[in-house]
Protein backbone atom coordinates (compact mmCIF):
# COMPACT_ATOMS: atom_id res chain seq x y z
CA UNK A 1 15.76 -13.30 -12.52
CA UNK A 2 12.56 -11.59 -11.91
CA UNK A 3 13.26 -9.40 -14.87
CA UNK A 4 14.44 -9.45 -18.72
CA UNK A 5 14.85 -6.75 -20.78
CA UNK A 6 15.18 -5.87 -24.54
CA UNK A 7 16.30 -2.93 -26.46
CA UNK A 8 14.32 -3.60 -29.33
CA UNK A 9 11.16 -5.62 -30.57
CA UNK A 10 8.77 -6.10 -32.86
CA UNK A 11 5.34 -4.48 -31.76
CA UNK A 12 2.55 -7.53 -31.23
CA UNK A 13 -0.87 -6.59 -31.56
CA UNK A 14 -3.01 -3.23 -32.08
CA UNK A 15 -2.31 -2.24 -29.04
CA UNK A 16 1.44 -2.45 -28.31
CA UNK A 17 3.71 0.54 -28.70
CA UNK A 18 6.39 0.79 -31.39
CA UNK A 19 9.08 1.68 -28.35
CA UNK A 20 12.52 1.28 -30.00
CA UNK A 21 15.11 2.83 -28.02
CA UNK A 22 16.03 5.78 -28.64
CA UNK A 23 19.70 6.22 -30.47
CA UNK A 24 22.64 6.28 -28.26
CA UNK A 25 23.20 10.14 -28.72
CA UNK A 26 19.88 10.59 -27.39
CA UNK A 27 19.88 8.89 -24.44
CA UNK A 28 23.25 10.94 -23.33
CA UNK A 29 21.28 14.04 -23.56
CA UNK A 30 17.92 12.83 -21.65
CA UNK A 31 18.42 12.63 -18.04
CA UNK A 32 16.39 9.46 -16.31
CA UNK A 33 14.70 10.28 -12.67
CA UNK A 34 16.60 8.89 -10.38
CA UNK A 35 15.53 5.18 -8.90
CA UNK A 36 15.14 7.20 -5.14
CA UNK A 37 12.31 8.69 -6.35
CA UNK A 38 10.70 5.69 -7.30
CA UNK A 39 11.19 3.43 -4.69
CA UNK A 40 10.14 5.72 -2.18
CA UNK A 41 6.59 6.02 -3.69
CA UNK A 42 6.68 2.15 -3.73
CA UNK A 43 8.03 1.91 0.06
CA UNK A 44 6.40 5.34 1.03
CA UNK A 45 2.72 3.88 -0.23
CA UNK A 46 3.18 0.03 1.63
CA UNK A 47 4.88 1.65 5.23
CA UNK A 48 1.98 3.62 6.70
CA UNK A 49 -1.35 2.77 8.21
CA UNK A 50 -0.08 -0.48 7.99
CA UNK A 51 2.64 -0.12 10.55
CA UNK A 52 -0.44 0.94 13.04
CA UNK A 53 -3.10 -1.76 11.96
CA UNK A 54 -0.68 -5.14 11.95
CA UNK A 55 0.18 -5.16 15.53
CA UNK A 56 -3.10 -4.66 16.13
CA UNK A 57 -4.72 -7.59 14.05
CA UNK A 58 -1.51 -9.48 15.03
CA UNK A 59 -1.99 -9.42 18.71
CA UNK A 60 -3.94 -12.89 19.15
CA UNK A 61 -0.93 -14.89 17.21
CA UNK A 62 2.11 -13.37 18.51
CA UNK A 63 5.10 -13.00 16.74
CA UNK A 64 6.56 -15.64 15.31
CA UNK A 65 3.08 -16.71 12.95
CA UNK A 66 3.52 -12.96 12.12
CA UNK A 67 6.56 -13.47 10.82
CA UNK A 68 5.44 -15.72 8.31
CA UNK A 69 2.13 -14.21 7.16
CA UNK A 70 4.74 -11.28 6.79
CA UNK A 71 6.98 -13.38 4.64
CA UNK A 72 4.21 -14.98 2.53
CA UNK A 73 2.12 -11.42 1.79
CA UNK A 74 5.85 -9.72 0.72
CA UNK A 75 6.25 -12.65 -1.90
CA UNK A 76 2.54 -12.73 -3.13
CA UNK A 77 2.18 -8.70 -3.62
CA UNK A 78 5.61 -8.13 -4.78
CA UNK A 79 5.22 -11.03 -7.74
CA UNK A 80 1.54 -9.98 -8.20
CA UNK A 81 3.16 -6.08 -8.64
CA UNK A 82 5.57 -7.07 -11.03
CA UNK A 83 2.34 -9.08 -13.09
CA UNK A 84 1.18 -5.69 -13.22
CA UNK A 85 4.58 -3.93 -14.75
CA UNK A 86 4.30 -6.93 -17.57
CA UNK A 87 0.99 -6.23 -18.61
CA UNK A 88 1.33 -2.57 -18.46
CA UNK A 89 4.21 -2.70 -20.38
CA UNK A 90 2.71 -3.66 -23.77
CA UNK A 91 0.38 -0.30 -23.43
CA UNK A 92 1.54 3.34 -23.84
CA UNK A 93 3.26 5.01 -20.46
CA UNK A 94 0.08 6.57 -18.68
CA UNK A 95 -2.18 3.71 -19.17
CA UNK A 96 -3.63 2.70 -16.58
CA UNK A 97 -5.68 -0.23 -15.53
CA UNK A 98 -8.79 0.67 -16.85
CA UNK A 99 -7.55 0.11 -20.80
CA UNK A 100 -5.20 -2.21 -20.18
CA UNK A 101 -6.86 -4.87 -18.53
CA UNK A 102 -9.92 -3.92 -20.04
CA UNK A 103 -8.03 -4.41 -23.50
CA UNK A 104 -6.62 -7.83 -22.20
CA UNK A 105 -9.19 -9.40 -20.61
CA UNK A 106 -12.51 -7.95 -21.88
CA UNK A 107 -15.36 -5.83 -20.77
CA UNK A 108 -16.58 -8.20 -18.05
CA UNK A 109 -13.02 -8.52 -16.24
CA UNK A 110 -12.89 -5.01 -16.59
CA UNK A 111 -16.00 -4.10 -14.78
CA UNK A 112 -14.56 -6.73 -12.27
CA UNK A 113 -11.28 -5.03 -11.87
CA UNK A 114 -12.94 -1.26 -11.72
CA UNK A 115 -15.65 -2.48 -9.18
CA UNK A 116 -13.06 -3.99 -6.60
CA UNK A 117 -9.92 -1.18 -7.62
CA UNK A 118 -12.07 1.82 -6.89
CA UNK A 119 -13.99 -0.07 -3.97
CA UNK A 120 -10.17 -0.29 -2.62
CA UNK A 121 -8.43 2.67 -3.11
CA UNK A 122 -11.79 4.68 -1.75
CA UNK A 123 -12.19 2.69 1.25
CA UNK A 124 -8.17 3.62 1.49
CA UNK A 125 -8.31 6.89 1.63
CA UNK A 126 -11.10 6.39 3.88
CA UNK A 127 -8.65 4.90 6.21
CA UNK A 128 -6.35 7.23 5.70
CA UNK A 129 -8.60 10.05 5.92
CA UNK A 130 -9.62 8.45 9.48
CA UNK A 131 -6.09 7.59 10.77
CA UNK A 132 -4.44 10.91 9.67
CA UNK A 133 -7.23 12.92 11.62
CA UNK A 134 -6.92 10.62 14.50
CA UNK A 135 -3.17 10.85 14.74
CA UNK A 136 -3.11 14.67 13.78
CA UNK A 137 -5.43 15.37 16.98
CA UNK A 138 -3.40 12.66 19.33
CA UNK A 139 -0.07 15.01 18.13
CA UNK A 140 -2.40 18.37 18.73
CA UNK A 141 -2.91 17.61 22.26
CA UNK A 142 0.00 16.13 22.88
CA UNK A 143 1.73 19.05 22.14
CA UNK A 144 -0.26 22.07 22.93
CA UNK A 145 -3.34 20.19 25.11
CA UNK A 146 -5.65 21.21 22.12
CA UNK A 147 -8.27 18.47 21.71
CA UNK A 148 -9.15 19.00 17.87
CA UNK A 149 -12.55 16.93 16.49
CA UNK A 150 -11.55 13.94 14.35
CA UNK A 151 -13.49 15.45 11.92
CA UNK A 152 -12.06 18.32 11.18
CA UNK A 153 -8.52 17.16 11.30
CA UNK A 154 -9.14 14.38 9.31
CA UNK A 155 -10.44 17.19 6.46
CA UNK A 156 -7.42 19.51 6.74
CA UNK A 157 -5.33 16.24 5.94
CA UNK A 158 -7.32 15.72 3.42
CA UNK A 159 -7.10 19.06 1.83
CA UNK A 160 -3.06 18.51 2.17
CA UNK A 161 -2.86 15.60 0.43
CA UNK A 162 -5.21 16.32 -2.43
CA UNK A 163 -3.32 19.83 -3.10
CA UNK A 164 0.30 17.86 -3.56
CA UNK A 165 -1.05 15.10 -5.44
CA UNK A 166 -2.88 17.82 -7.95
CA UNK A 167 0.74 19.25 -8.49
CA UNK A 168 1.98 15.94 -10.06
CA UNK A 169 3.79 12.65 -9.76
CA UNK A 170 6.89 14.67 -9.91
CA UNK A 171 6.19 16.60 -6.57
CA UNK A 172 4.36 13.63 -5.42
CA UNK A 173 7.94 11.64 -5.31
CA UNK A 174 10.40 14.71 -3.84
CA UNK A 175 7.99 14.77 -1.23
CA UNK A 176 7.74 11.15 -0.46
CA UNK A 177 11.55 11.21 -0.56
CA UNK A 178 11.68 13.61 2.21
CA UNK A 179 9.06 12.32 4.25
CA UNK A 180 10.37 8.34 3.99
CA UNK A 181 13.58 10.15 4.73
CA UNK A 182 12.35 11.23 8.00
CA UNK A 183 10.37 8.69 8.60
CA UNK A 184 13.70 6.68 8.88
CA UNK A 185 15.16 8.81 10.61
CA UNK A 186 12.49 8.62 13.39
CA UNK A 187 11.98 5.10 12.92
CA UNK A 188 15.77 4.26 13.91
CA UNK A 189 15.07 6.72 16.87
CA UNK A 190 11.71 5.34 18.35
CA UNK A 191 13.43 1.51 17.34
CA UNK A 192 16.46 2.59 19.46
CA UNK A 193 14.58 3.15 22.48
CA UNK A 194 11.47 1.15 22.29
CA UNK A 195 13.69 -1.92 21.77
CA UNK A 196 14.74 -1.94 25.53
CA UNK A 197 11.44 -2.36 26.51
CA UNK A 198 11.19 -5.66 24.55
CA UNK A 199 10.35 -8.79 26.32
CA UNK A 200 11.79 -11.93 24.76
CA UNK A 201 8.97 -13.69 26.56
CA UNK A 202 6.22 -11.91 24.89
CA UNK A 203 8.27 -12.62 21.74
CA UNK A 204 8.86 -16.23 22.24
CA UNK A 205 4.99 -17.04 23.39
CA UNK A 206 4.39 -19.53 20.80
CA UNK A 207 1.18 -21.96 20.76
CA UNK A 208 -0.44 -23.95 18.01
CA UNK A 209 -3.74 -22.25 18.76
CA UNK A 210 -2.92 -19.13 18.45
CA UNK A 211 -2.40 -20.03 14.19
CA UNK A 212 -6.24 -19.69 14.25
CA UNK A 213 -5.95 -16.19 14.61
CA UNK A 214 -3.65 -14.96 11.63
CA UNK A 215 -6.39 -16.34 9.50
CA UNK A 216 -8.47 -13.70 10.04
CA UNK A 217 -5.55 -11.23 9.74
CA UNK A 218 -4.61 -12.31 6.27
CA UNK A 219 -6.44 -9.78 4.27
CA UNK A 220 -5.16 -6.57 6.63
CA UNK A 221 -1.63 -8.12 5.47
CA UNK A 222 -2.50 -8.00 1.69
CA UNK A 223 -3.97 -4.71 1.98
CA UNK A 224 -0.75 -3.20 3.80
CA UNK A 225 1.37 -4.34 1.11
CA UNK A 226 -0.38 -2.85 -1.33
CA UNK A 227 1.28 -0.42 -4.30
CA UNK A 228 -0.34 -2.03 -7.50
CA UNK A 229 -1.89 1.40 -8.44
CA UNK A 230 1.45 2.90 -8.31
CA UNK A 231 2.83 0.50 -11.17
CA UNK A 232 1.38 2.61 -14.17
CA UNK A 233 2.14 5.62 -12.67
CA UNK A 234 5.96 4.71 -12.06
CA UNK A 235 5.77 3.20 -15.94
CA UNK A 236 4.43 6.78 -16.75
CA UNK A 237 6.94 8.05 -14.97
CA UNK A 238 10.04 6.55 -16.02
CA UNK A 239 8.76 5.23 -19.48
CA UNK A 240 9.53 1.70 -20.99
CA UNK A 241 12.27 0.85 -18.91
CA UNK A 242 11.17 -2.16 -17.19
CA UNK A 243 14.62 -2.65 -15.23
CA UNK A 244 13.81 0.76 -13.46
CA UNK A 245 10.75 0.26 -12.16
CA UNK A 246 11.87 -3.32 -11.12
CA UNK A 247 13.99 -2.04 -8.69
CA UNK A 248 11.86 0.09 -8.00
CA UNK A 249 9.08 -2.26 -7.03
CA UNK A 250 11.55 -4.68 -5.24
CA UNK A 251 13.60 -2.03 -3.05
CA UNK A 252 10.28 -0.58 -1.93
CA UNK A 253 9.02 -3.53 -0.71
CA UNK A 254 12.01 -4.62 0.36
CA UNK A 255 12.28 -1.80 2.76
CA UNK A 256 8.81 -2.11 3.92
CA UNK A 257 9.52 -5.95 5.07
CA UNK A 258 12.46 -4.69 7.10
CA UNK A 259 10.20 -2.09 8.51
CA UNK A 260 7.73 -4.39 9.61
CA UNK A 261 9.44 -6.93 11.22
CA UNK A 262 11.19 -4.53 13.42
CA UNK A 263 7.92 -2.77 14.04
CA UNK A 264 6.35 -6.40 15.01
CA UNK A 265 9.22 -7.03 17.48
CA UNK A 266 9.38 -3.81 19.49
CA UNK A 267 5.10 -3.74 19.69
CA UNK A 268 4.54 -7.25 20.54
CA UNK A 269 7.33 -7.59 22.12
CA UNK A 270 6.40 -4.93 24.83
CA UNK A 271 2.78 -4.81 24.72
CA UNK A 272 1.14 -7.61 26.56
CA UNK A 273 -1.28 -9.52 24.43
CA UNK A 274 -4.55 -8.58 26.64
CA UNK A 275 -3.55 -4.83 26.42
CA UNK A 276 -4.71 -5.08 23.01
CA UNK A 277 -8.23 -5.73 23.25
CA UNK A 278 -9.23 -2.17 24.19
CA UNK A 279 -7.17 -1.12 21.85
CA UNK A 280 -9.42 -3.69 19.17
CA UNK A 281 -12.61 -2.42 21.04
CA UNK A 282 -11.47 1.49 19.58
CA UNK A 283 -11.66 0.56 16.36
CA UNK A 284 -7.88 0.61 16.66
CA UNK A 285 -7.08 3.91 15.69
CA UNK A 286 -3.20 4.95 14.80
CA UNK A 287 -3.73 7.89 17.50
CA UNK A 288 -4.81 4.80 20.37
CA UNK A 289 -1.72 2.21 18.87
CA UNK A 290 0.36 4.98 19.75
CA UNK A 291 -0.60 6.24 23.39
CA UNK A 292 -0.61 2.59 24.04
CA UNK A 293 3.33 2.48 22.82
CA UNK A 294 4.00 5.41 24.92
CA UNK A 295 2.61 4.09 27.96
CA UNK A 296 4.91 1.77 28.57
CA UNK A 297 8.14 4.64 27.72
CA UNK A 298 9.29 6.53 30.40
CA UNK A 299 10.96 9.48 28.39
CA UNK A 300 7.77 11.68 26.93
CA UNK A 301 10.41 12.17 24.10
CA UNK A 302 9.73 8.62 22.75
CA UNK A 303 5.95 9.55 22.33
CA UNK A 304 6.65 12.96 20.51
CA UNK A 305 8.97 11.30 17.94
CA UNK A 306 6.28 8.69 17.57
CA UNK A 307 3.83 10.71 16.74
CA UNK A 308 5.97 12.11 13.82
CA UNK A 309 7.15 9.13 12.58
CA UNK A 310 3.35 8.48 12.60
CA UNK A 311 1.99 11.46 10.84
CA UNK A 312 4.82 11.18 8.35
CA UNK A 313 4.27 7.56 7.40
CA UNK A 314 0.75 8.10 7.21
CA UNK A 315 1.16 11.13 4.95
CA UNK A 316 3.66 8.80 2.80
CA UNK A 317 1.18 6.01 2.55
CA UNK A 318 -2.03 8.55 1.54
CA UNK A 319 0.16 10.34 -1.09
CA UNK A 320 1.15 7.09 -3.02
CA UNK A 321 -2.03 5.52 -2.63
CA UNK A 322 -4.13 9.10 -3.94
CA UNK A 323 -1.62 9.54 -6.84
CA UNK A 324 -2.67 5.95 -7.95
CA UNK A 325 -6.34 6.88 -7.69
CA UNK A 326 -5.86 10.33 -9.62
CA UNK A 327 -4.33 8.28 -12.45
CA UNK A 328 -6.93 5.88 -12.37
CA UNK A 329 -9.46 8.27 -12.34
CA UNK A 330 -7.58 10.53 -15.32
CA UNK A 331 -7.37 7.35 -17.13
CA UNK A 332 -11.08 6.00 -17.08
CA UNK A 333 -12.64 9.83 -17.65
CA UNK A 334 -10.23 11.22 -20.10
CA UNK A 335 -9.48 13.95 -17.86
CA UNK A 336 -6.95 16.10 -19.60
CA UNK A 337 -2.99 17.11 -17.42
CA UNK A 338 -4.02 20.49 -17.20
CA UNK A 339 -4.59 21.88 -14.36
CA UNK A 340 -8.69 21.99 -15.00
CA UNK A 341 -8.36 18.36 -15.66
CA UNK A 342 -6.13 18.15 -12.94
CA UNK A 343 -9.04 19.64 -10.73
CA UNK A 344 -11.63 17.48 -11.95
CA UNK A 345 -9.35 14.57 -10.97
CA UNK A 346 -8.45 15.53 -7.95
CA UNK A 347 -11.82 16.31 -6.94
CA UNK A 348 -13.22 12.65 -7.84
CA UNK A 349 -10.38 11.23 -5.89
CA UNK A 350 -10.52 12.92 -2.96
CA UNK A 351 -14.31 14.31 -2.18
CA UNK A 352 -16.14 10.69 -1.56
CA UNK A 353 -13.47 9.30 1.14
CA UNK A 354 -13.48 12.83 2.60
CA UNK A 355 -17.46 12.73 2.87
CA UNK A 356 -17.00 9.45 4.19
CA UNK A 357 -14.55 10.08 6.76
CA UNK A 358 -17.09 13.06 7.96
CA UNK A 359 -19.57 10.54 8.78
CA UNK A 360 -18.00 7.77 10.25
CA UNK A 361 -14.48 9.41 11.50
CA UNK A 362 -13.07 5.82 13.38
CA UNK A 363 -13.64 3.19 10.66
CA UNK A 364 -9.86 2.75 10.24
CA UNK A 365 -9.22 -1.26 11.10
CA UNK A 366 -12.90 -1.87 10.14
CA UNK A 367 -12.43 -0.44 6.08
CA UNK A 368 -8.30 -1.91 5.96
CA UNK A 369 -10.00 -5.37 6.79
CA UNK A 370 -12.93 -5.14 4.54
CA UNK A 371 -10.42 -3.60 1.87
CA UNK A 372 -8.48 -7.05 1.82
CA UNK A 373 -11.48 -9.04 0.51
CA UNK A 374 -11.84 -6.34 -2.85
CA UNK A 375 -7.80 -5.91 -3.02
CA UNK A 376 -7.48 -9.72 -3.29
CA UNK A 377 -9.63 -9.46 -6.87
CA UNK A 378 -7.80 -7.05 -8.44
CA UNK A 379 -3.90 -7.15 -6.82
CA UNK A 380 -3.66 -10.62 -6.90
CA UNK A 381 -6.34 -12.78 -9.41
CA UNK A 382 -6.99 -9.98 -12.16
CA UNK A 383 -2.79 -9.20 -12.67
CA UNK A 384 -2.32 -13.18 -12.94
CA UNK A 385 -5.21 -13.90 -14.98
CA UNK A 386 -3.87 -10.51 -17.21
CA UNK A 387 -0.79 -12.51 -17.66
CA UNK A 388 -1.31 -15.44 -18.80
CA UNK A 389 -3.96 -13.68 -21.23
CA UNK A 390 -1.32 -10.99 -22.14
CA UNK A 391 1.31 -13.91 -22.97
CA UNK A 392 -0.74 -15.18 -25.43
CA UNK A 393 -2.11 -12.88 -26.95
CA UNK A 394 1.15 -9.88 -26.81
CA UNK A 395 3.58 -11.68 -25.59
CA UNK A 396 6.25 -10.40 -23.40
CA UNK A 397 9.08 -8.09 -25.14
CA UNK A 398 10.07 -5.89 -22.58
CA UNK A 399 9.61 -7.93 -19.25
CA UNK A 400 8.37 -11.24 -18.30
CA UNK A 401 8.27 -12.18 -14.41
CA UNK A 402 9.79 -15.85 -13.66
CA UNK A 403 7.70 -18.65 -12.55
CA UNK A 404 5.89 -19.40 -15.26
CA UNK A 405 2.28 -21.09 -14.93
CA UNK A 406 3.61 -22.47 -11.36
CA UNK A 407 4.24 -19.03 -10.14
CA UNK A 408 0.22 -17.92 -11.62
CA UNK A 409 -1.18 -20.73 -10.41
CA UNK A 410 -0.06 -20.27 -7.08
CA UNK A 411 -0.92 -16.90 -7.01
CA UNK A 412 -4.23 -17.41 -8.09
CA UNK A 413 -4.89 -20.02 -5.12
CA UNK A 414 -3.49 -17.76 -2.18
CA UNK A 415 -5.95 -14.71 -3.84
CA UNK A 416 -9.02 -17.37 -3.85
CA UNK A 417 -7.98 -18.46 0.04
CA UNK A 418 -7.45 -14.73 1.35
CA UNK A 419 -11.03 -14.33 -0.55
CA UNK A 420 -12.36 -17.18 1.62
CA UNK A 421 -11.09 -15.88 4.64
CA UNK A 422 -12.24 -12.51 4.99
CA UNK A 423 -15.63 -14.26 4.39
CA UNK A 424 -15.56 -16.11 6.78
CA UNK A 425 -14.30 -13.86 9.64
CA UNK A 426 -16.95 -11.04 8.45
CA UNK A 427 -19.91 -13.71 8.78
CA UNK A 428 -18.20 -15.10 12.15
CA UNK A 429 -17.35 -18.31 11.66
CA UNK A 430 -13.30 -17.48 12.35
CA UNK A 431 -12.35 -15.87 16.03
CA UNK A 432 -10.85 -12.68 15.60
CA UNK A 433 -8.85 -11.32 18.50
CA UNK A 434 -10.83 -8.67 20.62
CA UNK A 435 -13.93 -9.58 19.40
């Protein structure tokens, strides 16, 4: 089992928690948020930009190698994840990764793991920044014919998504519950219909040489499964109950897997392979992935439901990603949970992206790729180095992950390869579709 759970334990070290459950009485009066909340921050965060940027950097292997880099990223980042949740567990709920891995693995692992975190979830909301404005002004003018600048849309979403996550995790989750709500609901609707436009032959088109090309795509994969950052702030939110947040973490995840397959299948499954290139040569932009989806529909309903499952899984993905920034960012500055500290968090979080976004408005596929090579360091190599530090040294009362050193070792190795990759395709030396 991935999981193992205590009631009680001895605290180890300086820095563990006495966290003895409370007495039976008292846990009939305190009502637990429910696990929906939860797991739609965790699937809300991973389905998003993602959904737009894999077809795209899957286009030059097709399918089936999708599949598998699919496959192989959900096992990595979900074991990775739950790394995190056994570390974070022998700190106080609210912790964040800041003191705890700074506490675990020293001053120099720490600067590691802030350099690459905050290099990530920046160049995130970047892309998130860039892709909501894009796919904000593709619904505009869809709807009314109004051509809004990239810029400016991409700032009102911006504005959005940094007043909800000021409110708190709380609101953060009811309205990620409601949005991944309707995002299934349109997802089942746009699947139902864009699924008889699937070509088995585009499907089946299966050569050895196109395996060259999902190296290249490796690090988008990693970086559209990530949640890490949302692991202390579900521990925060639920407390020392490692069980919770499990499910939590595995549901999510679970959920975005099934999303993405079926995504893969109805996009490159009806979207010839050389109609991606432009698409590549755009910067490939949610707002151009989804004109080029509609283009081969018939019913203009198929490309107004699109665009809302669109803006809503984009909106879904920002939210969790911010709210594990603003907790980061509370964390390493001491801001207070009032609402001034809540301001001064919110503005570090959200005003470099937004600057960012103002300046270069169609960086989307360009700062998910680039995000891959930092996200590697601290989602996959820091939580299993944390570990088997964390072992040692606090051991594991609440939660241990399964696998032992096999499981770290592993992990370790695929983090070093995606490193090694994303290397090499930003200096060149690997083809990358469109290019």
């Amino acid at each position: 089992m991935f999981w193992r759970c205590n009631d009680l334990f001895t605290p180890v070290g300086e820095t563990t928690l006495n966290t003895q459950s409370p007495l039976p009485q008292q846990q009939a009066t305190v009502k637990r948020p429910s696990l929906v909340g939860g797991t739609a921050i965790i699937a809300g965060t991973v389905i998003g930009a993602g959904m737009f940027s894999l077809p795209v950097v899957s286009a030059g292997m097709g399918f089936t190698w999708s599949l598998l880099c699919l496959l192989l990223t959900w096992f990595c980042m979900l074991h990775s994840g739950l790394l995190v949740l056994e570390t974070n567990l022998n700190f106080a709920p609210g912790t964040s990764f800041d003191t705890f891995i700074g506490q675990v693995l020293g001053p120099r692992w720490n600067l590691l793991n802030n350099l690459t975190l905050v290099f990530v979830l920046y160049i995130l909301s970047y892309a998130f920044i860039s892709g909501g404005g894009s796919i904000m002004s593709q619904t505009l003018f869809s709807a009314t014919g109004l051509e809004l600048p990239p810029r400016v849309s991409g700032f009102l979403f911006a504005l959005l998504i940094a007043l909800i996550v000021w409110l708190g995790t709380a609101m953060v989750s009811r309205i990620t519950s409601l949005l991944v709500a309707g995002m299934v609901i349109s997802f089942a609707w746009s699947i139902l219909h864009l699924v008889k436009g699937v070509q088995p032959a585009l499907l089946l088109d299966i050569k050895p040489e196109y395996m060259v090309y999902s190296l290249a795509a490796l690090p988008v994969y990693l970086t559209s499964f990530g949640f890490h950052t949302n692991v202390p702030s579900l521990v925060k939110y639920y407390g020392k109950d490692p069980k919770r947040v499990w499910l939590c973490l595995v549901y999510g995840t679970l959920i975005a897997l099934a999303t993405y397959v079926t995504w893969q299948v109805v996009t490159l499954g009806q979207i010839p392979r050389d109609e991606f290139r432009p698409i590549v040569a755009q910067g490939g932009n949610i707002g151009t992935m989804v004109a080029a989806i509609s283009s081969h529909q018939k019913d203009a309903l198929v490309l107004v439901v699109l665009n809302t499952f669109a803006n809503l899984a984009v909106v879904s993905s920002f939210l969790g990603g911010a709210l594990g920034l603003f907790d980061y960012i509370a964390d390493k500055f001491k801001f207070d949970d009032g609402y001034a500290g809540r301001l001064k968090s919110t503005a570090v979080t959200f005003l470099p992206p937004t600057l960012a976004s103002l300046v270069f408005p169609n960086g989307f596929i360009f700062a998910i790729g680039f995000a891959g090579l930092a996200a590697t360091v601290f989602a996959i190599i820091i939580p299993a180095r944390a570990a088997q530090v964390s072992r040692r040294s606090l051991g594991t009362p609440l939660f241990r992950v399964w696998g032992g050193n096999v499981l770290l070792n592993f992990l370790l190795l695929y983090g070093a390869g995606i490193a090694v990759v994303q290397l090499l395709a930003t200096i060149g030396i690997l083809p990358v579709f469109g290019r």
